[in-house]
Protein backbone atom coordinates (compact mmCIF):
# COMPACT_ATOMS: atom_id res chain seq x y z
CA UNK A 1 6.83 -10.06 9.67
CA UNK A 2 5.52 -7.29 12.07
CA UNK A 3 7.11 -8.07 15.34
CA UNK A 4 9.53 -10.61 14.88
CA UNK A 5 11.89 -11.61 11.88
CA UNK A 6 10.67 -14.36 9.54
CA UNK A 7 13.46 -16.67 10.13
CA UNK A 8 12.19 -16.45 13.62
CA UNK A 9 8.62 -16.95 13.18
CA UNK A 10 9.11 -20.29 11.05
CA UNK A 11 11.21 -21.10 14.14
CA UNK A 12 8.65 -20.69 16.60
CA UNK A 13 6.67 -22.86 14.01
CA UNK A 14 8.80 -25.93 13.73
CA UNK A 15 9.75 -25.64 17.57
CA UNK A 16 5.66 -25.80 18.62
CA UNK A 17 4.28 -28.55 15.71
CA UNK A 18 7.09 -31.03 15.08
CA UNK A 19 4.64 -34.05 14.84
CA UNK A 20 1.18 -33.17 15.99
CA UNK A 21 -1.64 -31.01 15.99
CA UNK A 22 -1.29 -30.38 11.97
CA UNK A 23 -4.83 -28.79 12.17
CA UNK A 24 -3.36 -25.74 14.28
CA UNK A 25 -0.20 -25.37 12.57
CA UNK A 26 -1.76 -24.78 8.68
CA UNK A 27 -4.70 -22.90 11.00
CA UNK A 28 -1.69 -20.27 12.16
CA UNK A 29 0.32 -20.88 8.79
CA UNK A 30 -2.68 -20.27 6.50
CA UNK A 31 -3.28 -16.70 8.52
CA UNK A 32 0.50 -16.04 8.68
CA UNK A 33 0.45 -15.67 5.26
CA UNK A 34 -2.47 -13.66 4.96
CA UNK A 35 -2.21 -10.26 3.64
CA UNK A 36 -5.03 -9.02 5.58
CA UNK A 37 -3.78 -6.83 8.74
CA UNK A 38 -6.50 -8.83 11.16
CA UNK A 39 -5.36 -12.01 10.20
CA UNK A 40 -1.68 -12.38 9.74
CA UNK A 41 -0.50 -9.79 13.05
CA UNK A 42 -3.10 -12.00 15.15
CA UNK A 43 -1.58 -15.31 13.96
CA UNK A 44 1.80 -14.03 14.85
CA UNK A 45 0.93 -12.79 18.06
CA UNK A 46 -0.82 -16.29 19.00
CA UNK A 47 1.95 -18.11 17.89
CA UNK A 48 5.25 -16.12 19.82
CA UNK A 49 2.62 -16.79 23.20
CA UNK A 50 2.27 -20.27 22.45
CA UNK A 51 6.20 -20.94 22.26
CA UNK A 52 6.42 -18.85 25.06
CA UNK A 53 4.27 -21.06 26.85
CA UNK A 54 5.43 -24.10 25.52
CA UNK A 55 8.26 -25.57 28.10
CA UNK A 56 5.58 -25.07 30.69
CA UNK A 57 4.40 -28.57 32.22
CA UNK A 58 1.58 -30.18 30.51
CA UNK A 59 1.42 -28.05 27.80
CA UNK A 60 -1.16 -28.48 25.18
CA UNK A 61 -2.38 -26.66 22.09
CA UNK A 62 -5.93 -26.61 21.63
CA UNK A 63 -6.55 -29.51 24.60
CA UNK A 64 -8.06 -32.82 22.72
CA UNK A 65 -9.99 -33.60 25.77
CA UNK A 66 -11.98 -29.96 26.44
CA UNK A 67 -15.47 -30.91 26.88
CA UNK A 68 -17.31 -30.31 23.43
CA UNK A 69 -17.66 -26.52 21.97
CA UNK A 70 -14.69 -25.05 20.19
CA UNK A 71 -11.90 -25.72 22.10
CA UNK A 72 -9.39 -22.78 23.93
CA UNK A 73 -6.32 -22.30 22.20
CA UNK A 74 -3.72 -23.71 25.84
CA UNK A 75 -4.07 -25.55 28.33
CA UNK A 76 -1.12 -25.24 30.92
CA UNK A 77 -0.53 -26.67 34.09
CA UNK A 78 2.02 -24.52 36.77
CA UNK A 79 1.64 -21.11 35.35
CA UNK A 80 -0.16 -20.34 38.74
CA UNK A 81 1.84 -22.85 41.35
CA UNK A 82 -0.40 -26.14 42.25
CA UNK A 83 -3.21 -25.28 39.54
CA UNK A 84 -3.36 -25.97 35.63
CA UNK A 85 -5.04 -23.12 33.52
CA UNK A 86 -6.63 -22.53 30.12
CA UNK A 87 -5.82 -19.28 28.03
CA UNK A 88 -7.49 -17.89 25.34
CA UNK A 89 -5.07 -15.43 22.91
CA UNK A 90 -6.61 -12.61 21.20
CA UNK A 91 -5.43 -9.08 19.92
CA UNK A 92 -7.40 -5.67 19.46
CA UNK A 93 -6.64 -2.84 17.24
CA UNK A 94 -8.10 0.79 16.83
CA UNK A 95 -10.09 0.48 13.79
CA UNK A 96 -13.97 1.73 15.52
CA UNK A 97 -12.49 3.57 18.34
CA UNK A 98 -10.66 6.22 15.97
CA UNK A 99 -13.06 6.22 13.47
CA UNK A 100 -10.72 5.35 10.93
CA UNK A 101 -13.27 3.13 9.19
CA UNK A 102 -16.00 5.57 8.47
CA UNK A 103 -13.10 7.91 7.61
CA UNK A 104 -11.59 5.47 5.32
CA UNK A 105 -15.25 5.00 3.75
CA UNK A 106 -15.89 8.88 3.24
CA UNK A 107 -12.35 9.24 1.58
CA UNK A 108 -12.83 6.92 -0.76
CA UNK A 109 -16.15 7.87 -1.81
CA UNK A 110 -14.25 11.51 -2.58
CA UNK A 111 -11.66 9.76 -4.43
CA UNK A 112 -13.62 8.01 -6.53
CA UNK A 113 -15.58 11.71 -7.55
CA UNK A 114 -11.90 13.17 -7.65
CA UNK A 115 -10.56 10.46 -10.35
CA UNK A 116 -13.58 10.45 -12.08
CA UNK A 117 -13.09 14.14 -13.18
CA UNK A 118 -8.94 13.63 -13.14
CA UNK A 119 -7.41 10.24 -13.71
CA UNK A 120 -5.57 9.15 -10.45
CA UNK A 121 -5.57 12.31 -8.91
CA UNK A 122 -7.74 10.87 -5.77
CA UNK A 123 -4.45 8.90 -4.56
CA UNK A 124 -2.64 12.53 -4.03
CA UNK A 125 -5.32 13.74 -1.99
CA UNK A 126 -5.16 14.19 2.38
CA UNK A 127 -8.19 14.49 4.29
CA UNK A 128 -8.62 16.10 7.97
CA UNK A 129 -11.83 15.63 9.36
CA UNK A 130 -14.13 17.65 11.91
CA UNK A 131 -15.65 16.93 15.36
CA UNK A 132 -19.34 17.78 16.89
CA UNK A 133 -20.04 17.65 20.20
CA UNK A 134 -23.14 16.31 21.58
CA UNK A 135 -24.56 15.87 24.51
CA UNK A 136 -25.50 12.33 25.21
CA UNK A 137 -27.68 12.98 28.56
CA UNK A 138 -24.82 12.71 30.94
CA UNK A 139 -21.77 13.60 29.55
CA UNK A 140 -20.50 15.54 25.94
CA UNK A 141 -19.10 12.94 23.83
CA UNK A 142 -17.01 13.76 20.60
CA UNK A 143 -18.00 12.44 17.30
CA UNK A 144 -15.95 12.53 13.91
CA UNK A 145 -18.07 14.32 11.41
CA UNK A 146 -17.77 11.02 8.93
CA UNK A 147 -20.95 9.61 8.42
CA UNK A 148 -20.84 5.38 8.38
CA UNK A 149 -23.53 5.79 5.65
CA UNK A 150 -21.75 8.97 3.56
CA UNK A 151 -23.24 9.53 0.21
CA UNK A 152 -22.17 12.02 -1.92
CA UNK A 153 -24.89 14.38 -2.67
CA UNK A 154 -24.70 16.19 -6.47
CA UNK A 155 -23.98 19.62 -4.94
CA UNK A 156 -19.92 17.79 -3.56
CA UNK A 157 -20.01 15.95 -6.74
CA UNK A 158 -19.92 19.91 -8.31
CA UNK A 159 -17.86 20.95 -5.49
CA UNK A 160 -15.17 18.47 -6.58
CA UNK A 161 -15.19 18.79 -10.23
CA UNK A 162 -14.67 22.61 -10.06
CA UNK A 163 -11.80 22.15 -7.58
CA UNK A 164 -9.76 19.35 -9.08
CA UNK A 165 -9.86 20.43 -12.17
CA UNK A 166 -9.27 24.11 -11.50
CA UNK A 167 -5.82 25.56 -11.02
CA UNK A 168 -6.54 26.19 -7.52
CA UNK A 169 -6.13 22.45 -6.27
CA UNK A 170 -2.39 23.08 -5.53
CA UNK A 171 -2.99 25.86 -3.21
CA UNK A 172 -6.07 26.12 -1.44
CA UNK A 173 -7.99 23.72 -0.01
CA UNK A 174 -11.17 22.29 -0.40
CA UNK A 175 -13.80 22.20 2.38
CA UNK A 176 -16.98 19.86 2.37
CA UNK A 177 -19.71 20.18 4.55
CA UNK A 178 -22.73 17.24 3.49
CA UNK A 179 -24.90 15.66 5.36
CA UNK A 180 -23.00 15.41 8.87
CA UNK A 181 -19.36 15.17 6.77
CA UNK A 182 -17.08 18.07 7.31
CA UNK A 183 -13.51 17.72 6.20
CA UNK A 184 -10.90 19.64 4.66
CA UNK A 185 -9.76 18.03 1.41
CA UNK A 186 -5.82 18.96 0.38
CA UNK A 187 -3.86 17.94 -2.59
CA UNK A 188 -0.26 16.85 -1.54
CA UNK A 189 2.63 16.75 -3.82
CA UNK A 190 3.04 12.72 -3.58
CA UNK A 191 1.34 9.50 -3.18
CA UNK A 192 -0.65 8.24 -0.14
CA UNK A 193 -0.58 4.63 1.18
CA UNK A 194 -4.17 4.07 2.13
CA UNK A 195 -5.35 4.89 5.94
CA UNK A 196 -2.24 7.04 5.61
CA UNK A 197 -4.37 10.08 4.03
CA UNK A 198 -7.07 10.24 6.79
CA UNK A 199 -7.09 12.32 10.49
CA UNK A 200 -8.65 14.20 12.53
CA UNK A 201 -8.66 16.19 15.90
CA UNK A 202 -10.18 13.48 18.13
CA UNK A 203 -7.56 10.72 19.40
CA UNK A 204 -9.38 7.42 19.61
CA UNK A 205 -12.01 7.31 22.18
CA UNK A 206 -14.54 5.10 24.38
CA UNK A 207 -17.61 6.57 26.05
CA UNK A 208 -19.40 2.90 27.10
CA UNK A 209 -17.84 0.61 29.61
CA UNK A 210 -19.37 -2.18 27.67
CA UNK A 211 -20.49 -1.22 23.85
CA UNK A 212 -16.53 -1.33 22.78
CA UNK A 213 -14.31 -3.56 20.99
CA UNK A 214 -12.20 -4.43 23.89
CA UNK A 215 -15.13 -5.29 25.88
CA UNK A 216 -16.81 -7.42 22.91
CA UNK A 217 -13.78 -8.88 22.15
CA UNK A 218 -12.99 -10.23 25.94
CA UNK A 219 -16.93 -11.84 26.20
CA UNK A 220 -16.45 -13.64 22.80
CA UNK A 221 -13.33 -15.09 24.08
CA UNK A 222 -14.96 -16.10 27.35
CA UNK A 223 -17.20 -17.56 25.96
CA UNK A 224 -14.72 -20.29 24.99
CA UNK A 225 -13.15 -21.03 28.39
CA UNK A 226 -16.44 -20.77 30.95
CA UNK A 227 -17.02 -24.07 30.78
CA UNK A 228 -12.96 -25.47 32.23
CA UNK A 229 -13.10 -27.96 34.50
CA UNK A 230 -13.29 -27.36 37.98
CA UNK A 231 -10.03 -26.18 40.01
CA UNK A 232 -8.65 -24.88 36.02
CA UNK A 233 -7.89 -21.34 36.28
CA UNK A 234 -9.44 -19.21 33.13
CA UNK A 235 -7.15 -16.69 31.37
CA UNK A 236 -7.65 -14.19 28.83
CA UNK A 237 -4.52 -12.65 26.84
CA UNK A 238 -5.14 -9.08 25.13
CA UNK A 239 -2.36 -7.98 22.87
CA UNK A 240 -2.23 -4.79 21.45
CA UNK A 241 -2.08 -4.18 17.63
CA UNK A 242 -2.17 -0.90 17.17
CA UNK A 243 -4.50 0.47 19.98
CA UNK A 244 -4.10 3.49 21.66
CA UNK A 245 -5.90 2.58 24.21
CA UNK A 246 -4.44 -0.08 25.19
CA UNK A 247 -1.13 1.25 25.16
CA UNK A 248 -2.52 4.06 27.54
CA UNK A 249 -1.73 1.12 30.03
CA UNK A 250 2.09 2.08 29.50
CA UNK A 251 2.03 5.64 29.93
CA UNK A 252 0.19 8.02 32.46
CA UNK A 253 -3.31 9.03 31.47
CA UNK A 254 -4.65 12.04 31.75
CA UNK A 255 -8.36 12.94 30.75
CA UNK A 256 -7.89 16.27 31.08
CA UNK A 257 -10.87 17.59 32.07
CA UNK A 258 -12.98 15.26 29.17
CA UNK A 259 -15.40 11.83 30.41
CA UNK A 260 -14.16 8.83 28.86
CA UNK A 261 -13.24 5.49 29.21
CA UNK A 262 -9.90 3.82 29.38
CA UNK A 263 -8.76 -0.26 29.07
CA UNK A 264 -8.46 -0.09 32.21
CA UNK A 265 -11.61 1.44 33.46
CA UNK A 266 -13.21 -1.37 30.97
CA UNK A 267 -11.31 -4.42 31.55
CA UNK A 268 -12.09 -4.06 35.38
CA UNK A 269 -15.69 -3.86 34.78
CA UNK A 270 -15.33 -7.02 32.14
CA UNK A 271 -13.91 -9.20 35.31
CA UNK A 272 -16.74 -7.37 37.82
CA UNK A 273 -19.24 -8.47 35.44
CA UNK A 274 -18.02 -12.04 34.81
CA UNK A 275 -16.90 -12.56 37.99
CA UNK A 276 -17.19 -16.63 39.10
CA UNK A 277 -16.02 -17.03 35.07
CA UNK A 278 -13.10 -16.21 34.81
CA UNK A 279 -9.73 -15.14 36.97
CA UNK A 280 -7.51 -12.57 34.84
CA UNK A 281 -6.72 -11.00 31.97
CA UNK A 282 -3.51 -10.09 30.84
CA UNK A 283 -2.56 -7.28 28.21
CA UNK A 284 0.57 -7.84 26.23
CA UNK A 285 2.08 -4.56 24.86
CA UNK A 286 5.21 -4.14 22.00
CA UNK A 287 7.28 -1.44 23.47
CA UNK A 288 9.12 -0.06 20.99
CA UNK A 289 9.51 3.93 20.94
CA UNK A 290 11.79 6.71 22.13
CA UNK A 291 10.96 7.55 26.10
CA UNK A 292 12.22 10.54 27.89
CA UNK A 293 14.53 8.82 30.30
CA UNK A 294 16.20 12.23 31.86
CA UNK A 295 18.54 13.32 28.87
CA UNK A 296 18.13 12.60 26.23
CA UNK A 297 15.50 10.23 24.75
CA UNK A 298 16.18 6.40 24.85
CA UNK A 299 14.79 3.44 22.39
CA UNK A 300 12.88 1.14 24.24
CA UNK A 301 12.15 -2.52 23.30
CA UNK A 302 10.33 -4.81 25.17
CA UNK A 303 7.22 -6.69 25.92
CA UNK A 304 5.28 -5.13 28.37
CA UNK A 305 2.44 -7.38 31.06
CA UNK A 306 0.05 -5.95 32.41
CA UNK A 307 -2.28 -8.20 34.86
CA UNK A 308 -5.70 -7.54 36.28
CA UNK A 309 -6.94 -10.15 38.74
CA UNK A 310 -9.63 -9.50 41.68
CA UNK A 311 -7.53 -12.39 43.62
CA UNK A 312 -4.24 -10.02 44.95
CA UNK A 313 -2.40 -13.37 45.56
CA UNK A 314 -2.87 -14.79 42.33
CA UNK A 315 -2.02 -11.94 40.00
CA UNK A 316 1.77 -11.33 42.21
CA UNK A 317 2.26 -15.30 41.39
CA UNK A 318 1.04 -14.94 37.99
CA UNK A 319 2.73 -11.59 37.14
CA UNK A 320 5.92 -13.02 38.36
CA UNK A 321 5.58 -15.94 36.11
CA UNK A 322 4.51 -14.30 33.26
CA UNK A 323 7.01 -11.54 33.32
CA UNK A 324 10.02 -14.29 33.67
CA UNK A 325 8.10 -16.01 30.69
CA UNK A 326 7.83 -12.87 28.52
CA UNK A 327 11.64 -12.49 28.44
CA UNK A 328 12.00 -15.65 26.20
CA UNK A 329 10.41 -13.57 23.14
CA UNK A 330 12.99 -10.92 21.50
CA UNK A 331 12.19 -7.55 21.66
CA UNK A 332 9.48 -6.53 19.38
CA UNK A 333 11.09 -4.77 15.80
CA UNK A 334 7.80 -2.12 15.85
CA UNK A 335 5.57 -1.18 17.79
CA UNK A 336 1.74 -2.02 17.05
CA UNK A 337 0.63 1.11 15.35
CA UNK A 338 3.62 0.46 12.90
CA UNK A 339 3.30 -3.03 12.64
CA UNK A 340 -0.58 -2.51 11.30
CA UNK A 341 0.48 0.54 9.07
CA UNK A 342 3.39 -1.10 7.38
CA UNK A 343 1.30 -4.78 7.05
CA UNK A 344 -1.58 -2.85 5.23
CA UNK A 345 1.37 -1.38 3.00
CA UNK A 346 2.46 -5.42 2.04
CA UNK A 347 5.78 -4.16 3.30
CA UNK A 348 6.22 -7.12 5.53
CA UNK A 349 5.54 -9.99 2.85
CA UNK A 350 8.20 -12.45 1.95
CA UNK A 351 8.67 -10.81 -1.15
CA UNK A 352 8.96 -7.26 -0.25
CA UNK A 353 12.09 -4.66 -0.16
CA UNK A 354 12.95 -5.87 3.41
CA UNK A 355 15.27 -3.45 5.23
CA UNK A 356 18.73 -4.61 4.40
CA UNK A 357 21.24 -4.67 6.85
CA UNK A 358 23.32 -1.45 6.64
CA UNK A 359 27.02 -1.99 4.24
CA UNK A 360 30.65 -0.93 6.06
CA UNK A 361 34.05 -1.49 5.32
CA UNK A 362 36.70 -2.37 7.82
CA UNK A 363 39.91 -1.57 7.41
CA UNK A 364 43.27 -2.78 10.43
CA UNK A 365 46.42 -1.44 9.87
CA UNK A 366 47.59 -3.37 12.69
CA UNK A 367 46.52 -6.96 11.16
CA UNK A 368 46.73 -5.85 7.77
CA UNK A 369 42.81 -6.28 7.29
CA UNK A 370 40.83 -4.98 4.94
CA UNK A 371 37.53 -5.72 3.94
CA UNK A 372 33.84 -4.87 2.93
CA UNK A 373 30.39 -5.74 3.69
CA UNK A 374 27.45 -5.55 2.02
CA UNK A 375 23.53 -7.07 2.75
CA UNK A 376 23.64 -10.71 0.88
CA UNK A 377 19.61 -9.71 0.34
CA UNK A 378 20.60 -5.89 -1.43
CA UNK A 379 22.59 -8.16 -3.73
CA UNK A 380 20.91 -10.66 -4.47
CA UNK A 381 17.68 -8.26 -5.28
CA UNK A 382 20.49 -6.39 -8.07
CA UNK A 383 21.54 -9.48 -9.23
CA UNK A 384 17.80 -9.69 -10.11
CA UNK A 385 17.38 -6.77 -11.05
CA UNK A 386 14.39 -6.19 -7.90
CA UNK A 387 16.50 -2.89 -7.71
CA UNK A 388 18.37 -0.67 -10.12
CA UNK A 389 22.05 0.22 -9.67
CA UNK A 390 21.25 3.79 -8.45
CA UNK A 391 19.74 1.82 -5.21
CA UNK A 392 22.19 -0.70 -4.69
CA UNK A 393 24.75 2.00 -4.90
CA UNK A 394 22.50 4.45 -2.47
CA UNK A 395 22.28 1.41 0.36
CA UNK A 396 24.88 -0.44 0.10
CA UNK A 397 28.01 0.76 -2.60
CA UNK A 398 28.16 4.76 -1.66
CA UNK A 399 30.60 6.97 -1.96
CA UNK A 400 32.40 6.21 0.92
CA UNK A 401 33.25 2.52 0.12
CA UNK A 402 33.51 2.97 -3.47
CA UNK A 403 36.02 5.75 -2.40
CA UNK A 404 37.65 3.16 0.01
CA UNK A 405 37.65 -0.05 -3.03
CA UNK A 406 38.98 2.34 -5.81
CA UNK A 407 41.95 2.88 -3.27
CA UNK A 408 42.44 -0.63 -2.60
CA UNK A 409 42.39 -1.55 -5.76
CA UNK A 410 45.17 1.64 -6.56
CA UNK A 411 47.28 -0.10 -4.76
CA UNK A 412 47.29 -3.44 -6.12
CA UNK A 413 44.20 -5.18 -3.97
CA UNK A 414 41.86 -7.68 -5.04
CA UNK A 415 39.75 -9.29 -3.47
CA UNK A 416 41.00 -12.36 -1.65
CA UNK A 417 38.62 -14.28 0.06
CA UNK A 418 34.36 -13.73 0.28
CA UNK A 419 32.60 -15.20 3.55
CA UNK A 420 29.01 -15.53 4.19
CA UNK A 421 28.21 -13.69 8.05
CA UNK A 422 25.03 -14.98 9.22
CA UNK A 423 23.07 -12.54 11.45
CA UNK A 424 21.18 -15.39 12.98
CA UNK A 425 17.44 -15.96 13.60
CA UNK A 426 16.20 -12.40 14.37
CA UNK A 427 17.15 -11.16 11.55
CA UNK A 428 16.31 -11.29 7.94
CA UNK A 429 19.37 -10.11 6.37
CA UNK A 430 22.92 -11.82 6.28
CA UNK A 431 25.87 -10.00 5.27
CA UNK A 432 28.51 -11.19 2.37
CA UNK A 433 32.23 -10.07 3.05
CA UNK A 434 34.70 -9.53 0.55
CA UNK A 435 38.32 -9.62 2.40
CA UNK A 436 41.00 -7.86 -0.10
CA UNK A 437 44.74 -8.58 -0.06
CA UNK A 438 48.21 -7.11 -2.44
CA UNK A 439 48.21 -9.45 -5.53
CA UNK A 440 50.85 -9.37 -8.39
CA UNK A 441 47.84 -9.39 -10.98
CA UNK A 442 47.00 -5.85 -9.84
CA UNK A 443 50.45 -4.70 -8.83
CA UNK A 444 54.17 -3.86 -10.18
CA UNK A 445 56.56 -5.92 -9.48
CA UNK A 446 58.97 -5.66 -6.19
């Protein structure tokens, strides 16, 4: 999966329903196995803070007892010392902010015009769109010149046909301007995963403390804990699935000059504006990225918490806890934007080209040792014929070992002994290793 290895996931799964609540496990099962980005990367993030959570003292999924309505997905007691608490789990990603999905929209209408006129030449095509600037009474906000209604008028249509099917694709590009659209259209020498093909200038951006989707998304979750008992403490968990602006939490903004609106900025006004209804929220990042760290860069993996609370007392007690807590997940294997972009490419599915565990050969003069290891998944997916030979030679038999076997076996090796060297439950991979020894079947005599 996205942030955590499969093995681990099904896990998490057998660890949190061993005998009840069979409603909530196919509930997260059904979306784990989803192929849509907004349901499976949710489900997975729901479920690692649920066994997180889970040794906690009266712990309960989905409380039996809550008080009619759709019930919040915890209920806790000693997260906060002397109080029990209810937590809602919920995840926001980029999608509106960046304009990717008008983008998206507008691309595809062009490659539909492109293939029309050229058979499956809208798939090679990369598109860079414009900003405007307008002045919305108090401040200049910048808009992506993609259209959420786009319709190709006749005189693109033309545009189009004369371009792709001209000689002049390859080298120049082609610039729209319709209706509001501007964008650059290029044709690149290779294939584009979709939402891989679209950009533009303007990073992702929020110019309303309330009309966003992190906003929106913290009142419909609300909305589900308001009514806890008295004396319950109400908690709202945010993770981050590819947001840029919520990972501006982890590094230093700077507006630089331009009026805008960070999580920040909008998650205190969420708690000034519900205040009596709830008492936190906490954002959960995936760290996972090279940081300048002096000289030179370092790869960092962790999960990051950042807590807002009004009450100064309660977020230090909660913080503590929760950052003690957060330790008990491994570290995440990409971070959110990469998670989303390689889930919409069905590279994560439990039938995809995982990424094997890297082959080496080991070889002790001192103990006479000799051996070779290679991914158990790489062949098994040869055996199968998932991959030809040229790839299982490229990742796992290259030159180096088959330079290092050929030797062996020049001086009367063969292989001896194979063991199975399992990697554990963080990863997906094991590794098979073939231990080689002198044998008279391969040698002169002595």
């Amino acid at each position: 999966m996205a942030f955590f290895s499969r093995r681990r996931i099904q896990s998490m799964i057998n660890d949190l329903f061993p005998e009840t609540n069979d409603s909530k496990r196919a509930d997260i099962v059904q979306r784990l196995n989803n192929k849509r980005v907004d349901q499976c990367i949710p489900a997975e993030i729901e479920l690692s803070i649920l066994w997180m959570l889970k040794d906690l003292d009266d712990f309960e999924v989905e409380p039996h007892w809550w008080p009619g309505g759709k019930k919040p997905d915890v209920y806790v007691g000693e997260l906060i010392p002397r109080r029990s608490s209810v937590i809602e789990i919920t995840s926001v990603s980029d999608v509106s902010t960046s304009g990717e999905d008008v983008m998206d929209r507008c691309a595809t209408a062009i490659m539909k015009i492109a293939d029309k006129y050229k058979r499956g030449s809208g798939n090679f095509l990369d598109f860079f769109f414009g900003e405007s600037r307008v002045y919305n009474g108090s401040y200049t906000v910048r808009e992506i010149c993609a259209p959420s209604s786009y319709s190709p008028s006749r005189d693109v249509d033309e545009q189009i046909r004369e371009w792709i099917t001209s000689n002049n694709s390859d080298k120049a590009p082609l610039i729209l301007r319709d209706q509001g659209l501007v964008v650059r259209v290029k044709k690149i020498p290779y294939k584009s995963p979709r939402y891989s093909n679209i950009r533009a200038s303007r990073p992702p951006r929020i110019y309303s403390e309330t009309n966003n989707p992190i906003y929106s998304t913290l009142s419909k979750k609300l909305e589900q804990i308001v009514h806890a008992p008295a004396g319950v403490c109400r908690f709202i968990f945010l993770a981050e699935v590819g947001s840029k602006v919520l990972m501006s939490l982890h590094h230093e903004n700077s507006r630089e000059g331009e009026i805008y609106f960070t999580a920040e900025d909008i998650i205190w006004r969420f708690l000034s504006d519900k205040r009596g209804k709830i008492e936190g929220v906490a954002v959960i990042l995936p760290i996972n990225g090279y940081e300048f760290a002096g000289r030179p860069y370092v790869l960092n993996k962790f999960w990051k918490i950042v807590l807002f609370c009004e009450d100064e007392c309660m977020e230090k007690k909660l913080l503590r806890n929760l950052n003690w807590l957060i330790k008990k997940l491994p570290a995440p294997r990409l971070s959110g934007h990469n998670a989303r972009s390689l889930t919409r490419q069905h590279a994560m599915t439990h039938n995809s080209k995982l990424p094997y565990l890297s082959s080496f050969i080991c070889s002790n003069k001192i103990e006479g040792k000799r051996s070779y290891k290679v991914s158990s998944r790489l062949l098994m997916d040869f055996l199968c014929k998932r991959i030809s030979e040229n790839e299982f030679r490229d990742r796992g038999l290259n030159d180096q070992a088959q330079i290092f076997l050929e030797n062996l076996r020049s001086k009367g090796c063969t292989i001896s002994s194979i063991n199975l060297s399992k990697s554990g439950l963080d990863e997906d991979d094991d590794l098979i290793e073939f231990n080689f020894e002198e044998d008279p079947a391969a040698s002169k005599f002595k």
